[in-house]
C-alpha atoms as a PDB file:
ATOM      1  CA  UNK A   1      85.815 178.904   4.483  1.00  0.00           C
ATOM      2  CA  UNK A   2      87.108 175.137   4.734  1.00  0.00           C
ATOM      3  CA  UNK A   3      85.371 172.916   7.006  1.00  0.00           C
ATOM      4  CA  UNK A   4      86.974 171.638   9.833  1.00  0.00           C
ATOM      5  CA  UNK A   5      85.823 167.998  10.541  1.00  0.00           C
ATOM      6  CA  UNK A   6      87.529 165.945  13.155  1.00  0.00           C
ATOM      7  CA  UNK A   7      85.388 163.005  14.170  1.00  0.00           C
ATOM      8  CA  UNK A   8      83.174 163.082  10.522  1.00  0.00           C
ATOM      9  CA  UNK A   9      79.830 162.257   9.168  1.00  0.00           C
ATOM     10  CA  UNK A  10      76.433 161.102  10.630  1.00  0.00           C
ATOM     11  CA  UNK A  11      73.440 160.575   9.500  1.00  0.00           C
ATOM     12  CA  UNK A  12      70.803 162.315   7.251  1.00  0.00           C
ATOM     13  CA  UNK A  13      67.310 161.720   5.951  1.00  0.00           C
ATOM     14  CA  UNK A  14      66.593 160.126   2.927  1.00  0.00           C
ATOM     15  CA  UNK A  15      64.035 161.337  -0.020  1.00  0.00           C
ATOM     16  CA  UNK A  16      60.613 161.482   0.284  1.00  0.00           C
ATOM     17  CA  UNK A  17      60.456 159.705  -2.992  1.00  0.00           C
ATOM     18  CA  UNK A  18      61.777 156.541  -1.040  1.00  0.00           C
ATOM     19  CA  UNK A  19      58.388 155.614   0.696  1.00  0.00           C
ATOM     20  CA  UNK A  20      54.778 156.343   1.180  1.00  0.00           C
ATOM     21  CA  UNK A  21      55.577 157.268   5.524  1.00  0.00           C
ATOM     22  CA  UNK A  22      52.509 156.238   6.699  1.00  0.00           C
ATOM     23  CA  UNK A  23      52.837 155.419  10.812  1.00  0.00           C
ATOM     24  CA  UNK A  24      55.344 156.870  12.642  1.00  0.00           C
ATOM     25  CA  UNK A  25      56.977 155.744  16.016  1.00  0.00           C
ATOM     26  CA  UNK A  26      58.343 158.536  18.739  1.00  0.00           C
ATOM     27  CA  UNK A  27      60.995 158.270  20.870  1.00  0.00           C
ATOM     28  CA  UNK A  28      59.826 157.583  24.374  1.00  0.00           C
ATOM     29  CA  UNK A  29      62.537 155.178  24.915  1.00  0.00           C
ATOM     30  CA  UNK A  30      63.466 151.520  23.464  1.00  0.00           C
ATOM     31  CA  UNK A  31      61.946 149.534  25.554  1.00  0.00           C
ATOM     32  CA  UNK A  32      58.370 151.580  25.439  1.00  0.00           C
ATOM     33  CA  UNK A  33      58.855 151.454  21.707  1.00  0.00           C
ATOM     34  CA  UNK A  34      58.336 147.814  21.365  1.00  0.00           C
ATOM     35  CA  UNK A  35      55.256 148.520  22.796  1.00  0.00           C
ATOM     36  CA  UNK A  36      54.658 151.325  20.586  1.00  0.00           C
ATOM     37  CA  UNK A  37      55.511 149.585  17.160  1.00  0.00           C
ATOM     38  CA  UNK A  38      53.615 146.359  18.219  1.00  0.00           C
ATOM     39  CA  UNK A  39      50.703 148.695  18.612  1.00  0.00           C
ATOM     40  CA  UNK A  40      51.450 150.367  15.425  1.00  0.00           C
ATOM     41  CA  UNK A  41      51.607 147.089  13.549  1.00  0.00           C
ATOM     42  CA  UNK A  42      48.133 146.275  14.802  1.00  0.00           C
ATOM     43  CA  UNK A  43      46.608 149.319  13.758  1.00  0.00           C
ATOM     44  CA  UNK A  44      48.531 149.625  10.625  1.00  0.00           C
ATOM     45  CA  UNK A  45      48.809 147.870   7.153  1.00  0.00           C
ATOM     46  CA  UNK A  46      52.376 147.781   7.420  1.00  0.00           C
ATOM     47  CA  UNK A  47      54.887 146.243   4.590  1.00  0.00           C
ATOM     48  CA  UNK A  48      58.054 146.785   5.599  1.00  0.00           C
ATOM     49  CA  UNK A  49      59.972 148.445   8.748  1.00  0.00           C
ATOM     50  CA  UNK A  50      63.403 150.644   8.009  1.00  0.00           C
ATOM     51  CA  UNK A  51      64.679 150.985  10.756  1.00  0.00           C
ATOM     52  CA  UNK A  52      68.072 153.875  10.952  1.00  0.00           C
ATOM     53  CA  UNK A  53      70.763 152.876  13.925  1.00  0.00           C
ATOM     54  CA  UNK A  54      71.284 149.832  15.596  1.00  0.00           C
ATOM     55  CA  UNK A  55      69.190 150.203  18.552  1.00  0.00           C
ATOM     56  CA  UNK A  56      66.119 151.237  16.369  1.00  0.00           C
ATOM     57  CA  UNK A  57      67.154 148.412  14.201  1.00  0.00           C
ATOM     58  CA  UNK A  58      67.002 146.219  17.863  1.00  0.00           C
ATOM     59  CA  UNK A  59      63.355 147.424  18.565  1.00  0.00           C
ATOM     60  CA  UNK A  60      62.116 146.865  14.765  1.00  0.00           C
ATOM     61  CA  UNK A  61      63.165 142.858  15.355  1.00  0.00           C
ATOM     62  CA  UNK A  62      61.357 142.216  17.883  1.00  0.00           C
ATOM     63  CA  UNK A  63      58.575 141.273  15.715  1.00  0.00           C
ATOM     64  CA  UNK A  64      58.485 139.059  12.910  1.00  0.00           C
ATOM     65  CA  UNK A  65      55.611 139.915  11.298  1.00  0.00           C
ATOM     66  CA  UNK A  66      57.027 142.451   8.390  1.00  0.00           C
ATOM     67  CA  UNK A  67      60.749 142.318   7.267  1.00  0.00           C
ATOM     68  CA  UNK A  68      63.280 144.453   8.512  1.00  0.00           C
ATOM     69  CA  UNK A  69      65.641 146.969   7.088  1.00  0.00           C
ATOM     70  CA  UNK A  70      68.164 148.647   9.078  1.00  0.00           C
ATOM     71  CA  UNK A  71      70.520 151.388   8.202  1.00  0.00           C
ATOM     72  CA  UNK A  72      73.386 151.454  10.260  1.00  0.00           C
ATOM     73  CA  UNK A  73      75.135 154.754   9.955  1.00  0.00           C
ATOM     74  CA  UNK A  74      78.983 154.646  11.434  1.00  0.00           C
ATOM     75  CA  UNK A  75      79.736 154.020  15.121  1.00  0.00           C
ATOM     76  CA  UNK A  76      77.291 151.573  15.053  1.00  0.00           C
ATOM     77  CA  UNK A  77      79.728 149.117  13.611  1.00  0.00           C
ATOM     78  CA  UNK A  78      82.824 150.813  13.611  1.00  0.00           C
ATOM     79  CA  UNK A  79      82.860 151.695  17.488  1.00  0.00           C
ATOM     80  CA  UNK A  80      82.335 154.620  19.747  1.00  0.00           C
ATOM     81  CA  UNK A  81      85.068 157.032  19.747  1.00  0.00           C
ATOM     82  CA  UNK A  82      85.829 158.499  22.514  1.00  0.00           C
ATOM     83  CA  UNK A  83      87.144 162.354  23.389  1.00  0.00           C
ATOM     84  CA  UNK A  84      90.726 161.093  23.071  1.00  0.00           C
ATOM     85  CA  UNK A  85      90.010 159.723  19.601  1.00  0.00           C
ATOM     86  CA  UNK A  86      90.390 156.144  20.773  1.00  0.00           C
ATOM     87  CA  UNK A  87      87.678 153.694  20.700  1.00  0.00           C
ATOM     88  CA  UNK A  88      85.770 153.098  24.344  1.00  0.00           C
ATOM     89  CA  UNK A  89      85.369 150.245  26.495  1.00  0.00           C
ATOM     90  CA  UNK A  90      81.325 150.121  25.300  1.00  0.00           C
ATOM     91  CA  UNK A  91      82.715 149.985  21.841  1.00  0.00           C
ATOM     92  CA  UNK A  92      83.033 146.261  21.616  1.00  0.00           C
ATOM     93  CA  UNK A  93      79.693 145.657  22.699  1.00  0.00           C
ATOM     94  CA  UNK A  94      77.880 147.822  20.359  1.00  0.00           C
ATOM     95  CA  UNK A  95      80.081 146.590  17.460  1.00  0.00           C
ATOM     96  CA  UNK A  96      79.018 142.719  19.048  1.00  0.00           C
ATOM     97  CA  UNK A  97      75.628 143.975  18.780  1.00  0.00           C
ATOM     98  CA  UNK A  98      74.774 145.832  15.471  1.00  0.00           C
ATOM     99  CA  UNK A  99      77.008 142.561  13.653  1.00  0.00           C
ATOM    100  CA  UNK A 100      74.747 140.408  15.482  1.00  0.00           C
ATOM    101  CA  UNK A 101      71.668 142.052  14.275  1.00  0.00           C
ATOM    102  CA  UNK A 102      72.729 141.940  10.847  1.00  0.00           C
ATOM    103  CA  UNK A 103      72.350 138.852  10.365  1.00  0.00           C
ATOM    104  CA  UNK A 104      68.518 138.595  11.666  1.00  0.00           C
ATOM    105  CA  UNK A 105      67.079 141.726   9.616  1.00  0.00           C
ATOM    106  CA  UNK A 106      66.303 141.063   5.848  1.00  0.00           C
ATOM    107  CA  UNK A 107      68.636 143.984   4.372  1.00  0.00           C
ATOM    108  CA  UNK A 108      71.550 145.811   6.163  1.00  0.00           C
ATOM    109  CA  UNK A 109      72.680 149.123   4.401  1.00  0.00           C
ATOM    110  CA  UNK A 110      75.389 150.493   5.241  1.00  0.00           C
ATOM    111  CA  UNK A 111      77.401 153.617   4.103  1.00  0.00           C
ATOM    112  CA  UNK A 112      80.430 152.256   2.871  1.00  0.00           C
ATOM    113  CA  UNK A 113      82.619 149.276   1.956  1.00  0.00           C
ATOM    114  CA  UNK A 114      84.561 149.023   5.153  1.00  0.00           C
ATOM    115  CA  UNK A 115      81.228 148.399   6.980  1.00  0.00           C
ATOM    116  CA  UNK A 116      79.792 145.700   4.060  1.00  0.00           C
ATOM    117  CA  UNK A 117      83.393 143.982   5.108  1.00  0.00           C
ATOM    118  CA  UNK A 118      82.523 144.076   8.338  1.00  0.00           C
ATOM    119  CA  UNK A 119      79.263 142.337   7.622  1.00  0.00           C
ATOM    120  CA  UNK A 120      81.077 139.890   5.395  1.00  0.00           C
ATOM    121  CA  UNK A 121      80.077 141.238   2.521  1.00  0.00           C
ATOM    122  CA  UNK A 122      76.816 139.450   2.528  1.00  0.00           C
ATOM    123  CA  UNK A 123      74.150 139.307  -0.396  1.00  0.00           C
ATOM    124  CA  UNK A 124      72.140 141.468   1.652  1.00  0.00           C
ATOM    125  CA  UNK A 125      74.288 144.542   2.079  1.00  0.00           C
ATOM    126  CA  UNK A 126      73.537 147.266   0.250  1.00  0.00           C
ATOM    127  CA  UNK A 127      75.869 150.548   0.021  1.00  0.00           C
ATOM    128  CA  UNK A 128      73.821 153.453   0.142  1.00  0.00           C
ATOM    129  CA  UNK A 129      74.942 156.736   1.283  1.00  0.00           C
ATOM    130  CA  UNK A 130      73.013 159.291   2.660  1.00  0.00           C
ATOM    131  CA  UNK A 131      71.892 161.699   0.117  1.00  0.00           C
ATOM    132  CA  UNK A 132      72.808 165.126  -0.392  1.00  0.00           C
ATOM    133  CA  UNK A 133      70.522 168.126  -0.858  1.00  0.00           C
ATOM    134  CA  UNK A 134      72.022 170.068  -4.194  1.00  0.00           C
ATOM    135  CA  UNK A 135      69.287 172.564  -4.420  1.00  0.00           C
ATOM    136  CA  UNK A 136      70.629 173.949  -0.510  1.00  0.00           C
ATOM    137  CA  UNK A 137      74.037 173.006  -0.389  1.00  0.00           C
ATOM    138  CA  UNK A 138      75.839 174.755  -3.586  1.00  0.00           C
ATOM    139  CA  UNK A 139      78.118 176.677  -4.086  1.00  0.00           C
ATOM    140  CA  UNK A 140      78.254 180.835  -2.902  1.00  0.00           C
ATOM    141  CA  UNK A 141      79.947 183.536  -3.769  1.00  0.00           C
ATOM    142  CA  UNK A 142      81.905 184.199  -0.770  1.00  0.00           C
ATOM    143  CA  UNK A 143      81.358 187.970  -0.002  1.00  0.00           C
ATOM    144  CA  UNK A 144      77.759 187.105  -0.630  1.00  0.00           C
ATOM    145  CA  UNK A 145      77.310 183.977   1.725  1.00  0.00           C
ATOM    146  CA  UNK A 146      79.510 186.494   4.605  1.00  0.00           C
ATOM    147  CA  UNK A 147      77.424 189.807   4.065  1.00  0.00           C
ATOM    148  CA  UNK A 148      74.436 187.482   4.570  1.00  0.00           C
ATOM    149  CA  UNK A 149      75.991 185.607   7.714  1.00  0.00           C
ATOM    150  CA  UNK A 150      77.171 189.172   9.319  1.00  0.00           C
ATOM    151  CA  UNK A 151      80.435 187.383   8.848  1.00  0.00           C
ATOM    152  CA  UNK A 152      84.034 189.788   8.143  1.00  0.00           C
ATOM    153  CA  UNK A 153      84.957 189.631   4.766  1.00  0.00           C
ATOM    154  CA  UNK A 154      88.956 190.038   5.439  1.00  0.00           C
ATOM    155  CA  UNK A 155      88.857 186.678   8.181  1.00  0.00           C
ATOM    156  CA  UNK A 156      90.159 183.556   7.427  1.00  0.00           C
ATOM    157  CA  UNK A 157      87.200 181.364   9.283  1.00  0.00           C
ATOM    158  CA  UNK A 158      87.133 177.154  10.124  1.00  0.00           C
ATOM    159  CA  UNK A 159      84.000 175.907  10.488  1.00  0.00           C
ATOM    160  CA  UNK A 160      83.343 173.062  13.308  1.00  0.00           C
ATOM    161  CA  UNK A 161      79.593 171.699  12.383  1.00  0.00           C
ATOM    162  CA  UNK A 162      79.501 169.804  15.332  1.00  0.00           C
ATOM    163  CA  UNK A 163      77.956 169.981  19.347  1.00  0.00           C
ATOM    164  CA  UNK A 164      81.112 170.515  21.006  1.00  0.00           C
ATOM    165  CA  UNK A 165      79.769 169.049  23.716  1.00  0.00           C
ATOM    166  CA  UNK A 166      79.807 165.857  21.953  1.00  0.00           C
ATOM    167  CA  UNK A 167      82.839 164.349  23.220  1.00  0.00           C
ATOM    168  CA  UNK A 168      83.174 161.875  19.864  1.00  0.00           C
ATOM    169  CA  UNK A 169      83.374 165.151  17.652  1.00  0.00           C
ATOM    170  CA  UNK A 170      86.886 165.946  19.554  1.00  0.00           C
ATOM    171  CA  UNK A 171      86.274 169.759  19.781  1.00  0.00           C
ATOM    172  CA  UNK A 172      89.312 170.431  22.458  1.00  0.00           C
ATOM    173  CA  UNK A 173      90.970 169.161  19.324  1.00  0.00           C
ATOM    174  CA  UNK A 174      89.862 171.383  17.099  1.00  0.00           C
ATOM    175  CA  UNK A 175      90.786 174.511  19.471  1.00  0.00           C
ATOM    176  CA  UNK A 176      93.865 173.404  19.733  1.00  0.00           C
ATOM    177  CA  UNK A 177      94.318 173.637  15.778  1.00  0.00           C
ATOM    178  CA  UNK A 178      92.352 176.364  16.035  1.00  0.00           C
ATOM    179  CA  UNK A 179      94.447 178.234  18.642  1.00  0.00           C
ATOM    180  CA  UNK A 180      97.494 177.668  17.304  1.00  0.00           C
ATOM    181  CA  UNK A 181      96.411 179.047  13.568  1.00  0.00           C
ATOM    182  CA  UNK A 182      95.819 182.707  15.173  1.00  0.00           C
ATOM    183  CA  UNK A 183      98.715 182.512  16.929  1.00  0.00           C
ATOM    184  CA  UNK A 184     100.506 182.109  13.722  1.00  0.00           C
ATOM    185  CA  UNK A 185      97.756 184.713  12.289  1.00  0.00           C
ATOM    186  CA  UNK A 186      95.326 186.456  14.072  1.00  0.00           C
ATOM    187  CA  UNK A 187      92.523 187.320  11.149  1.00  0.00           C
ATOM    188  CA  UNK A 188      91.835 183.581  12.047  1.00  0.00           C
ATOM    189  CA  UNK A 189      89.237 182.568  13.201  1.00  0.00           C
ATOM    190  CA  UNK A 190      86.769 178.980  14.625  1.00  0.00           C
ATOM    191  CA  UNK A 191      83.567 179.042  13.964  1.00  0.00           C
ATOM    192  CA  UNK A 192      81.447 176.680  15.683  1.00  0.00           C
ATOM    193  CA  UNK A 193      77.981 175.880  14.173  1.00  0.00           C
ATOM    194  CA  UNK A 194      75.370 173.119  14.892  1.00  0.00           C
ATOM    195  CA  UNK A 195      71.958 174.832  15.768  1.00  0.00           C
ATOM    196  CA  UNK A 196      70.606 176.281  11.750  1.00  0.00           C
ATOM    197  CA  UNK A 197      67.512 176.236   9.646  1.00  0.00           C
ATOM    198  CA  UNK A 198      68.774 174.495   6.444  1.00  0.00           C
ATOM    199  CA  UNK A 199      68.676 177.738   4.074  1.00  0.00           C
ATOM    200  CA  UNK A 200      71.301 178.971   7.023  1.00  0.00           C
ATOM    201  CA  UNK A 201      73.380 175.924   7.261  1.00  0.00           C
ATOM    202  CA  UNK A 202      74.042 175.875   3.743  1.00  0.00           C
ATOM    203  CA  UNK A 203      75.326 179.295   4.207  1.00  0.00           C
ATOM    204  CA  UNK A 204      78.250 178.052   6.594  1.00  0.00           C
ATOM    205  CA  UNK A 205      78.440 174.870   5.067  1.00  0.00           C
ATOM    206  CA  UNK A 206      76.984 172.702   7.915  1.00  0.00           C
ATOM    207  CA  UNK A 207      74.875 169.904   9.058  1.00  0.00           C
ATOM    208  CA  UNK A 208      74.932 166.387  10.143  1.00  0.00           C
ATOM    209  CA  UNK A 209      75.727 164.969   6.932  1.00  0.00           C
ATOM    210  CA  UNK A 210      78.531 167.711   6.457  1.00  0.00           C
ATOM    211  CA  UNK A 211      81.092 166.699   4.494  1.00  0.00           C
ATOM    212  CA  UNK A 212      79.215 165.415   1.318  1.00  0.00           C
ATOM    213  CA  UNK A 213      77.202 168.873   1.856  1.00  0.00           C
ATOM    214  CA  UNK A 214      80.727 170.728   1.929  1.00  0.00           C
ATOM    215  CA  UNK A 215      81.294 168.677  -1.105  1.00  0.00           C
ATOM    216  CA  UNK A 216      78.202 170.087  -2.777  1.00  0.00           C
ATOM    217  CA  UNK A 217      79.310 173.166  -2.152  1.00  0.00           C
ATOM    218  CA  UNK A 218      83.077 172.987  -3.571  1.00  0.00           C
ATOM    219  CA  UNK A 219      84.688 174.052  -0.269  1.00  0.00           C
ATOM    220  CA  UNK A 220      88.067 172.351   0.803  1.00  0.00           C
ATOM    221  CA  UNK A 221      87.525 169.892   4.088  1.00  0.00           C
ATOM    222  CA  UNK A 222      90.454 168.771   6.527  1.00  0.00           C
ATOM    223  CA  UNK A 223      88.777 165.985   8.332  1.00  0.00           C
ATOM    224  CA  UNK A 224      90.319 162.508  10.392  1.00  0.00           C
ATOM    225  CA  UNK A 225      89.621 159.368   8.689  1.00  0.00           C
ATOM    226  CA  UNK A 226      86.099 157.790  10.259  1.00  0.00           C
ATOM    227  CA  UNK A 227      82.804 156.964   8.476  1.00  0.00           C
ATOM    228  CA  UNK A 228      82.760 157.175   4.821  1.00  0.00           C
ATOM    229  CA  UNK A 229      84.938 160.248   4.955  1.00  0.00           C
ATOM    230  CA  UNK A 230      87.868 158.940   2.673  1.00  0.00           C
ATOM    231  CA  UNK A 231      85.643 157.748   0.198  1.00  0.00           C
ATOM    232  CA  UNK A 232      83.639 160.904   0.061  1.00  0.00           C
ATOM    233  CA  UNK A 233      86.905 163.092  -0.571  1.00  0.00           C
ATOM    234  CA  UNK A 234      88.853 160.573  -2.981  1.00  0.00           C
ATOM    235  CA  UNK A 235      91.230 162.218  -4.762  1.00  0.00           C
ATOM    236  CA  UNK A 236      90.022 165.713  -4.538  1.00  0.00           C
ATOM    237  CA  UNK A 237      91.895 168.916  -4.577  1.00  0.00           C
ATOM    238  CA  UNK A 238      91.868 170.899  -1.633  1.00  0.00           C
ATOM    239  CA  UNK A 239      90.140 167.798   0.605  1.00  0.00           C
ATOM    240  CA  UNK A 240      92.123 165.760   2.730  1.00  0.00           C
ATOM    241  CA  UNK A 241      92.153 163.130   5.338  1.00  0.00           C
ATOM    242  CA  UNK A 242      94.493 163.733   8.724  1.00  0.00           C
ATOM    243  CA  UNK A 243      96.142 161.944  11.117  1.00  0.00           C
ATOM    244  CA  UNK A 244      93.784 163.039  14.690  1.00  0.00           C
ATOM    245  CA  UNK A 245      97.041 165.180  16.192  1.00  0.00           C
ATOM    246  CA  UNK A 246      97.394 168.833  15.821  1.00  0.00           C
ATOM    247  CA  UNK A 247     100.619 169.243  13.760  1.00  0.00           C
ATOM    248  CA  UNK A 248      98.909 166.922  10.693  1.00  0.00           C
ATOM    249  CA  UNK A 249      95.716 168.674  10.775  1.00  0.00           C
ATOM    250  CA  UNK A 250      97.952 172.333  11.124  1.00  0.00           C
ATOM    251  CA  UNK A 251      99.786 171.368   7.983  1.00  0.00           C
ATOM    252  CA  UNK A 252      96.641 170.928   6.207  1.00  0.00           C
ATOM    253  CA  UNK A 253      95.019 173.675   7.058  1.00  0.00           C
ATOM    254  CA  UNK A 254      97.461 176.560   6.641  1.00  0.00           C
ATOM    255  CA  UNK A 255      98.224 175.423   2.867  1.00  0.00           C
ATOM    256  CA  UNK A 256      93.958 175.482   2.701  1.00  0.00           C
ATOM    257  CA  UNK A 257      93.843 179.108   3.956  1.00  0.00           C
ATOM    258  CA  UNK A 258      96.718 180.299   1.953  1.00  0.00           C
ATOM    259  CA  UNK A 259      95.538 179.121  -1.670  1.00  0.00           C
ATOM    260  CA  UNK A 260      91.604 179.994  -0.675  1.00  0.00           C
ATOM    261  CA  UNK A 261      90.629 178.519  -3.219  1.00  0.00           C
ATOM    262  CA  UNK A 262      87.125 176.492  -4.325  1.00  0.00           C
ATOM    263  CA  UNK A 263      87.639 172.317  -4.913  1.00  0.00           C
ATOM    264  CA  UNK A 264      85.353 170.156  -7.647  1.00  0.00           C
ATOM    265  CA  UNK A 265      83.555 168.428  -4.717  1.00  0.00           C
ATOM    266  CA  UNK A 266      80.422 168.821  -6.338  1.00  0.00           C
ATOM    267  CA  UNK A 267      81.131 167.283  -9.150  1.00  0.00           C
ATOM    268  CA  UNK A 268      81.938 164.198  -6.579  1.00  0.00           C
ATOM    269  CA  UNK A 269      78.766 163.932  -5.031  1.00  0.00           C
ATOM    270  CA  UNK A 270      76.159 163.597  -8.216  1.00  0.00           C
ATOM    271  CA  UNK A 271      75.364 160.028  -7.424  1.00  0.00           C
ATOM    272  CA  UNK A 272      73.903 161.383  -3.933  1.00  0.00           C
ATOM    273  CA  UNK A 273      71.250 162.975  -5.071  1.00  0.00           C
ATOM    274  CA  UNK A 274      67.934 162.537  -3.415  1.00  0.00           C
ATOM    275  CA  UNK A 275      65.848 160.592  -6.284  1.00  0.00           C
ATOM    276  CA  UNK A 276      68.948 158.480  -7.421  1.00  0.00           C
ATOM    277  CA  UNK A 277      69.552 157.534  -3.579  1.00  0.00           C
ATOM    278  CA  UNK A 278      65.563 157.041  -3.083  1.00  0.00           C
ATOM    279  CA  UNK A 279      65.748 154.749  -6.154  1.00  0.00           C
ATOM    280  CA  UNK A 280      68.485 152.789  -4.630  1.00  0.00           C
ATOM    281  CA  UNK A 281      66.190 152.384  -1.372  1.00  0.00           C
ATOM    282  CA  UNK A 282      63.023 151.405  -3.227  1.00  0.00           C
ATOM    283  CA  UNK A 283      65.415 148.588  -5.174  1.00  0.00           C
ATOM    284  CA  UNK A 284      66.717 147.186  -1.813  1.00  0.00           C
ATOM    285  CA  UNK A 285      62.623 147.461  -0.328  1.00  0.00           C
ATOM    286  CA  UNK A 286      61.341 145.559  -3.377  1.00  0.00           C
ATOM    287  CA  UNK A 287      64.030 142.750  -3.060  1.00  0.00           C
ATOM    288  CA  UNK A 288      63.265 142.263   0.346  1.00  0.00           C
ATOM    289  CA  UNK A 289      59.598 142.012  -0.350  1.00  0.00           C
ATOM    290  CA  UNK A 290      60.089 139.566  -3.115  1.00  0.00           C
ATOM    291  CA  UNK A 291      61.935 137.164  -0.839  1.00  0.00           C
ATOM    292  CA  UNK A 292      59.575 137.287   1.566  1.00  0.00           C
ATOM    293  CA  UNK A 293      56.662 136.293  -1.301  1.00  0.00           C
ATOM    294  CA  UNK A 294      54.491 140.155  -0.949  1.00  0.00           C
ATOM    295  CA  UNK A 295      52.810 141.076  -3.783  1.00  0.00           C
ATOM    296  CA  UNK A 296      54.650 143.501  -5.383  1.00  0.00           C
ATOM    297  CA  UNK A 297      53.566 147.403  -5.311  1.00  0.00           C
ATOM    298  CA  UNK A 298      54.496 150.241  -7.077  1.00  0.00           C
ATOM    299  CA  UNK A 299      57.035 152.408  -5.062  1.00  0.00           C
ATOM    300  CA  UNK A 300      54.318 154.462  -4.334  1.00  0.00           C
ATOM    301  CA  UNK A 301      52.323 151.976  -2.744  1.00  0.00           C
ATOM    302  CA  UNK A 302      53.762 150.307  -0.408  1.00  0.00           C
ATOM    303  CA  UNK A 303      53.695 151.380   3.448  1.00  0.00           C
ATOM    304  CA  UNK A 304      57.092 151.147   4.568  1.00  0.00           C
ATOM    305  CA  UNK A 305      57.554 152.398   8.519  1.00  0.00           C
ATOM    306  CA  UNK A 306      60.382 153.901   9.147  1.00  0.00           C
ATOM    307  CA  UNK A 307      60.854 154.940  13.207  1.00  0.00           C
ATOM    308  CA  UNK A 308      61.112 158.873  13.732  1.00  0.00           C
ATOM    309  CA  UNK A 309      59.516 160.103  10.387  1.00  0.00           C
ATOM    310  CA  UNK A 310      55.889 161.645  10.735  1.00  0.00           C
ATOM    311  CA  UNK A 311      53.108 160.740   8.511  1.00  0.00           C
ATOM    312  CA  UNK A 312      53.193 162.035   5.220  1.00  0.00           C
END
């Protein structure tokens, strides 16, 4: 089954092994959440704040009492995207934005190096990719992985592992592909995925972070080139990076679900692991904390508050 990606990547959670999560901020909205994480700093021993996006990022400055980490994950810097694949008029803004709160957090990371040149390349940008789960996401025997799914076992499927009613993941895009790949044969077939326990996901081959999880599971990907996508792929067999129109995707695509065969994508993804990314983290926390002149912790020690996790 190859995986279908037009707009790419987001975001996934990181290790527990990266920090001890001991407060944790909702979501009632921005501006409610300064008043949250003010309150949460008051009631908390609190050494550090990750924050993951921009606009959590925003919030997490607003006080200066701990440093700041923020993760910025894509669009973020790059620019929204809109349904027509081109960048919107709020793109400008939020690009103006996340640059400008780089430089007044104590560590930016960022997910690869077309965003750390967007940042200048500073001393405190880190490259750290979101890790990959290799115990879930590995590879199936097909027949297996479709008897389990309900799935036929003579269909040629394409997975979309996106909200199609996102318009930034282009999904009348993907129809159109789609479409015109049963016309040509009719055993195919678009499956669209995005609601899944984990287990499941890894199954179809989906989730947010999908196409270092397709990756882990050796299956060939036809994606557009946004986020650390082209980095991701590289030079492997069976994974390539399109041109956003219908004929280059097409071309792609049919020469996937001819050869059916499995890529070396995992082999690709090692470094993604969750301890050797959660090392990477801890590196970037102690560094911070050293500049600022904390005492130093074991990894396990340190409260590090990171907005939408629960306490663990």
């Amino acid at each position: 089954m190859p995986v279908f990606q037009p707009e790419g990547p987001d975001s996934e959670h990181y290790s527990d092994e990266s920090a001890n999560h001991d407060a944790h901020l909702s979501d009632p909205g921005y501006p409610k959440a300064v008043l949250q994480l003010r309150r949460c700093l008051r009631n908390n021993s609190i050494d550090l704040i990750h924050a993951h996006i921009s606009f959590a990022g925003m919030v997490a400055r607003t006080q200066g009492k701990v440093p700041v980490v923020v993760t910025f994950h894509g669009s973020d810097l790059l620019g929204l995207i809109n349904a027509r694949g081109k960048k919107g008029w709020l793109s400008p803004l939020v690009v103006g934005a996340g640059r400008m709160l780089a430089r007044h957090v104590d560590a930016s990371i960022v997910q690869n190096g077309k965003m750390a040149a967007l940042l200048d390349n500073q001393p405190n940008v880190f490259i750290i990719s979101c890790e990959v789960d290799l115990k879930t996401f590995q590879p199936t025997e097909r027949s297996q992985a479709r008897a389990a799914l309900g799935l036929d076992q003579d269909k040629k499927y394409l997975l979309f592992a996106a909200n199609p009613q996102i318009a930034v993941k282009q999904f009348p895009l993907a129809q159109a592909v789609a479409h015109e790949l049963k016309r040509r044969d009719a055993a195919t077939e678009l499956l669209v995925v995005y609601q899944e326990p984990q287990d499941r996901l890894a199954l179809y081959m989906s989730s947010p972070n999908i196409i270092k999880q397709a990756m882990a599971c050796n299956l060939p990907i036809v994606s557009t080139d946004v986020g650390d996508v082209r980095e991701v792929i590289a030079h492997t067999k069976g994974c390539y990076v399109c041109d956003a129109d219908v004929e280059s995707l097409l071309r792609r695509l049919e020469s996937i679900l001819v050869a059916r065969e499995r890529t070396d994508g995992r082999a690709k993804v090692q470094h993604l692991t969750g301890p050797l990314v959660a090392r990477n983290l801890i590196r970037v926390y102690q560094q911070v904390l050293e500049k600022r002149a904390c005492p130093i912790k074991g990894p396990s020690q340190h409260r590090v508050l990171i907005p939408g996790e629960r306490t663990r």
